[in-house]
Protein backbone atom coordinates (compact mmCIF):
# COMPACT_ATOMS: atom_id res chain seq x y z
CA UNK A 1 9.66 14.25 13.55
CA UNK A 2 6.46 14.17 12.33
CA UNK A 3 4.94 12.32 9.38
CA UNK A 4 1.24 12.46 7.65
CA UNK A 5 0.36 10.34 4.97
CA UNK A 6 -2.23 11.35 2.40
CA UNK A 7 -4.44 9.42 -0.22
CA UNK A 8 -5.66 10.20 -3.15
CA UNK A 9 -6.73 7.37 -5.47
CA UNK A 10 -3.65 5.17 -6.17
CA UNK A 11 -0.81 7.95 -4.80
CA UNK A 12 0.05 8.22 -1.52
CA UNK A 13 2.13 10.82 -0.12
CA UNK A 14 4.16 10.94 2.74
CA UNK A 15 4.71 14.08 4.45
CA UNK A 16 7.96 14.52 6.84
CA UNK A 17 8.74 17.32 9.05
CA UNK A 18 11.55 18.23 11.15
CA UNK A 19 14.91 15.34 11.32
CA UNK A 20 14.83 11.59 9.77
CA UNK A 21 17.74 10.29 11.75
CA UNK A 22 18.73 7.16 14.01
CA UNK A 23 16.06 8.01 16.66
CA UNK A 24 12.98 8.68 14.36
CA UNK A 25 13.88 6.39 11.41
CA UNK A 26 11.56 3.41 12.33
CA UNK A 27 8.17 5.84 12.63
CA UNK A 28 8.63 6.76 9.30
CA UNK A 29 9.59 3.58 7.96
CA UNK A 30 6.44 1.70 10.17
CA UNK A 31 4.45 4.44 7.46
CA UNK A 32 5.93 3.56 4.67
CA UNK A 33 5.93 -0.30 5.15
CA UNK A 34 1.70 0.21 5.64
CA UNK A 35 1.18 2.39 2.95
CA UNK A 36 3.64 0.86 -0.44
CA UNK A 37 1.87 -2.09 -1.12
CA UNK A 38 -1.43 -0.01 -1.63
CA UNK A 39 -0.48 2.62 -4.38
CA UNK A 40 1.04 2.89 -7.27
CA UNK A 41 2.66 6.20 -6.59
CA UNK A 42 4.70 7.17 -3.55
CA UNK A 43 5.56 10.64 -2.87
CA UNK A 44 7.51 11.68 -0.30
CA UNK A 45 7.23 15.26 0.70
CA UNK A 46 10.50 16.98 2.36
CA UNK A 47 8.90 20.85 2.32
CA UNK A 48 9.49 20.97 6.05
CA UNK A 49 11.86 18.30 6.52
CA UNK A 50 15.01 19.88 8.31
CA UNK A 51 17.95 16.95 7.82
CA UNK A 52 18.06 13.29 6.56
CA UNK A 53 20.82 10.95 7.95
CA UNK A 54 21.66 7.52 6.64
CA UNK A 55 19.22 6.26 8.47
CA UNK A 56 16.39 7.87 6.32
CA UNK A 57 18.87 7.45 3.01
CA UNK A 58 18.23 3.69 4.14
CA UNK A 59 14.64 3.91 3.96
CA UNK A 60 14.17 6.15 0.78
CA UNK A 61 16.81 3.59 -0.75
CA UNK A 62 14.35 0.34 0.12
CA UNK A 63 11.16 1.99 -0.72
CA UNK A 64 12.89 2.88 -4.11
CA UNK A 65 13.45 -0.53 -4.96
CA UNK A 66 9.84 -1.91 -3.88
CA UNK A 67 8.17 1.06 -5.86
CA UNK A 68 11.10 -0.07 -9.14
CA UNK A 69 7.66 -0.87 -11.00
CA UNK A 70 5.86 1.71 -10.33
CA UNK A 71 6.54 5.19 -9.50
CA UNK A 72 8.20 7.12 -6.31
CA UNK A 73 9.33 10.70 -6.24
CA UNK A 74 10.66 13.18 -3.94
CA UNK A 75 8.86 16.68 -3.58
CA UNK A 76 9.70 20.28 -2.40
CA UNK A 77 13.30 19.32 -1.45
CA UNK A 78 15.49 22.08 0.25
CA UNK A 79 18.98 23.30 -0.11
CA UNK A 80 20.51 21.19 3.04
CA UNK A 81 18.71 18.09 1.87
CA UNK A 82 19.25 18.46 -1.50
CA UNK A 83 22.85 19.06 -0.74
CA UNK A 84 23.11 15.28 1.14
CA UNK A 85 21.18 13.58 -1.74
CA UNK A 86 24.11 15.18 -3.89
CA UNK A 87 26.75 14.43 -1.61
CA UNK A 88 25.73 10.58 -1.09
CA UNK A 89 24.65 9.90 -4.87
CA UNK A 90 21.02 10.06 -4.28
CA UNK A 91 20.70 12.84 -6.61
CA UNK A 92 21.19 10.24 -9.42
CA UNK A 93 18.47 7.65 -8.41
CA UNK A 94 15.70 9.03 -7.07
CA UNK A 95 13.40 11.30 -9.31
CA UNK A 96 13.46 14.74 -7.15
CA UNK A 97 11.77 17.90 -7.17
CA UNK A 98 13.50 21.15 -5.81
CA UNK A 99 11.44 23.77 -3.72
């Protein structure tokens, strides 16, 4: 996995690609515990992001509730992931965008 974050004014976005699972959950979430508490908009872009497991459903979950007051989305979201933010409920509480 690989992750790039990106600034520009008060967004950040977080770029992901290849797996989030058990073995590459805390890099990503080491990211996104340095960058939330200094925007007001966190995007998280899946364009290249091959799977998600619980593990990175865990993450997305806590980031949603410390962004609550201000603003999180998920970008350029495949078929596979798209189909296990369906399957798990995610679909209903995070704001996402479809490639």
């Amino acid at each position: 996995m690989t992750v790039h974050t990106k600034k520009d004014n008060d967004t950040t976005t977080i770029s992901v690609q290849g797996r989030i699972d058990t073995a590459t959950s805390r890099e990503l979430e080491a990211v996104v515990n340095q960058e939330i508490n200094n925007c007001t908009q966190l995007i998280f872009d899946f364009k290249e992001l091959d799977y998600i497991s619980s593990a990175g459903l865990r993450i997305l979950l806590g980031a949603r509730k410390l962004m609550s007051k201000r603003g999180m989305k998920v970008i350029n979201v495949n078929d596979t992931v798209n189909e296990i933010f369906e399957v798990t409920g995610f679909s209903y509480i995070l704001d996402i965008e479809r490639i």
